[in-house]
C-alpha atoms as a PDB file:
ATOM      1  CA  UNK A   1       8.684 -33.091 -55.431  1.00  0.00           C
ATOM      2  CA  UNK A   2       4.419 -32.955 -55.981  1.00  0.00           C
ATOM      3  CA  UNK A   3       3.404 -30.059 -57.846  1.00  0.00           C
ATOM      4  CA  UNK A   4       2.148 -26.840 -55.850  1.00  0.00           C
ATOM      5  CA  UNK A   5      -1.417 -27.306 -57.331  1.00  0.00           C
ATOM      6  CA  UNK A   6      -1.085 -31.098 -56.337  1.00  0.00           C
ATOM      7  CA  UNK A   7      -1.075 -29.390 -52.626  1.00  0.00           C
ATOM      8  CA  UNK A   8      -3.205 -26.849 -53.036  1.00  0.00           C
ATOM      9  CA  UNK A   9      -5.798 -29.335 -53.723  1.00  0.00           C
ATOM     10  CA  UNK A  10      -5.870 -30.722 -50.070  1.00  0.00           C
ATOM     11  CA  UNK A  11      -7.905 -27.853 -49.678  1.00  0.00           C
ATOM     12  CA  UNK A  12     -10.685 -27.635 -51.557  1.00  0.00           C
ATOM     13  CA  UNK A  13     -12.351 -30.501 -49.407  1.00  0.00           C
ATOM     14  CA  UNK A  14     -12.471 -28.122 -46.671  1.00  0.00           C
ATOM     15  CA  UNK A  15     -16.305 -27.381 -46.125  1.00  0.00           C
ATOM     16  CA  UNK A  16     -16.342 -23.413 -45.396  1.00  0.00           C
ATOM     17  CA  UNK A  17     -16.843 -22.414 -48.314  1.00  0.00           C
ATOM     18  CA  UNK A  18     -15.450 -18.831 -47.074  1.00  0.00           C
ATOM     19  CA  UNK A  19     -11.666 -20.417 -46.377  1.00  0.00           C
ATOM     20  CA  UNK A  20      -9.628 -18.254 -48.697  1.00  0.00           C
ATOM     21  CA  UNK A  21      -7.423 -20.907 -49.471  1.00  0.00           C
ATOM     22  CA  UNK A  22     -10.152 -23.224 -50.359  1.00  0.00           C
ATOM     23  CA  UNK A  23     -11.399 -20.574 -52.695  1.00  0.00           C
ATOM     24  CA  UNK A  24      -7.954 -20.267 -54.105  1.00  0.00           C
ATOM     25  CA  UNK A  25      -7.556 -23.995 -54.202  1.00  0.00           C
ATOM     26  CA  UNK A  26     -11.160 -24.090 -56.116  1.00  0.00           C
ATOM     27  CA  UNK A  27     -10.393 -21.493 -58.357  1.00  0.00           C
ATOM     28  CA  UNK A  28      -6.705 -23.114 -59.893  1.00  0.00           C
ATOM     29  CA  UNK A  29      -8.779 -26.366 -60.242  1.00  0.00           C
ATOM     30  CA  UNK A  30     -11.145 -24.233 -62.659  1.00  0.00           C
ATOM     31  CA  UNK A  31      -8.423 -22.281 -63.985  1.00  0.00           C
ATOM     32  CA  UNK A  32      -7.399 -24.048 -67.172  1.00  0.00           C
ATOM     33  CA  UNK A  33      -4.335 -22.301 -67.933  1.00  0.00           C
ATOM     34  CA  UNK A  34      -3.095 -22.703 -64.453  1.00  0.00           C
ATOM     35  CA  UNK A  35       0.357 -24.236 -64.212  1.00  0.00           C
ATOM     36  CA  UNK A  36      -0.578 -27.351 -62.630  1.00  0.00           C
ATOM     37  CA  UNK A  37       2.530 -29.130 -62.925  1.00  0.00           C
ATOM     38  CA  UNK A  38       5.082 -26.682 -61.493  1.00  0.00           C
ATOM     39  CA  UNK A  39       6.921 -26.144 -58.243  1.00  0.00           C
ATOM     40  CA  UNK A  40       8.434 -22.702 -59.367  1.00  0.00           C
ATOM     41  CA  UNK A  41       7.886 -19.603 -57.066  1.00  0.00           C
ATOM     42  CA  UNK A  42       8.192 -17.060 -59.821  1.00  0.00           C
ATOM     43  CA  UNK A  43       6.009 -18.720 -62.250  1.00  0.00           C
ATOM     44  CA  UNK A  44       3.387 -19.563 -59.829  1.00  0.00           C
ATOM     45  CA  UNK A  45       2.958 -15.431 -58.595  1.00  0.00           C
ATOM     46  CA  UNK A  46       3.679 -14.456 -62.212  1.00  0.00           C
ATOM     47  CA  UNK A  47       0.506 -15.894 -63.204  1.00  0.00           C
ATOM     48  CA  UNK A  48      -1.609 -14.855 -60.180  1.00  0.00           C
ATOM     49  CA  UNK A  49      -0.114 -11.524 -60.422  1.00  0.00           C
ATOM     50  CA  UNK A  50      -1.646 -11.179 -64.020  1.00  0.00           C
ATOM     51  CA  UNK A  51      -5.013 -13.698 -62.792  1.00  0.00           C
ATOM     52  CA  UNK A  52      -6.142 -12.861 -59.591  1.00  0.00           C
ATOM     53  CA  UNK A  53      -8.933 -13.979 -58.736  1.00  0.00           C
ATOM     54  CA  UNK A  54      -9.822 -12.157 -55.944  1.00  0.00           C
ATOM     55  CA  UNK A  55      -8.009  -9.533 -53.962  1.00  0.00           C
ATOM     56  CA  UNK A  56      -5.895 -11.722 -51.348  1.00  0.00           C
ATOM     57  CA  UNK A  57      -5.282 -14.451 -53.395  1.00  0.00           C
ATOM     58  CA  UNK A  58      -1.654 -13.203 -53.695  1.00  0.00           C
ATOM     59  CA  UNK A  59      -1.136 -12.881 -49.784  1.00  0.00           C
ATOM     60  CA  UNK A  60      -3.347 -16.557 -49.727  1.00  0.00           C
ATOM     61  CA  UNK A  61      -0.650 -17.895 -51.854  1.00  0.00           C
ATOM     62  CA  UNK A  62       1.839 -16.817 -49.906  1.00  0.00           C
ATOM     63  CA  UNK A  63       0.622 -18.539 -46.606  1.00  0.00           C
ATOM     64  CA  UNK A  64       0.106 -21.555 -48.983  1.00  0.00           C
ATOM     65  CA  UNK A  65       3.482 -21.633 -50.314  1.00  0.00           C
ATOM     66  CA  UNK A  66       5.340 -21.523 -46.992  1.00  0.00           C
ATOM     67  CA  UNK A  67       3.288 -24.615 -46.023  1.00  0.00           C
ATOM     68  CA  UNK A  68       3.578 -26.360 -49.136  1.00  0.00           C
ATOM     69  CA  UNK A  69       8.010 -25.962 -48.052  1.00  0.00           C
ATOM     70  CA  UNK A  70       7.460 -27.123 -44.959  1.00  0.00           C
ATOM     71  CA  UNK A  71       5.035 -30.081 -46.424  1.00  0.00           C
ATOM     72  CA  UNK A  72       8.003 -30.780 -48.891  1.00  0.00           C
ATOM     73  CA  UNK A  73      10.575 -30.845 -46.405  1.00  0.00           C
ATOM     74  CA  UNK A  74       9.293 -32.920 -44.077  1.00  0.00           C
END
């Protein structure tokens, strides 16, 4: 199974730069501390939880994560 930030980085190609989930996507490939190699739920929102950076990032990763499933179960 790819990594959740492996995923996530589909996005950041996108050219609107006011897509929220290319600003998230953006933003965890600047984030340093990021866990990049995980596919855990809890660990993933634990982080953002305590990170945010920007107010719907949470609801953004959310809408991410139930198409990053969907990508994994295909």
């Amino acid at each position: 199974m790819r990594s959740f930030y492996h995923f996530a980085m589909s996005y950041r190609g996108i050219r609107d730069r006011h897509n929220n989930k290319k600003r998230l996507a953006d933003w965890m490939f600047q984030e340093h501390d990021f866990p990049k190699q995980t596919t855990s739920y809890a660990e993933l929102t634990d982080y953002l939880e305590f990170n945010s950076p920007f107010p719907e990032a949470l609801s953004i990763f959310d809408e991410l994560w139930t198409e990053y499933l969907n990508y994994e179960n295909d």
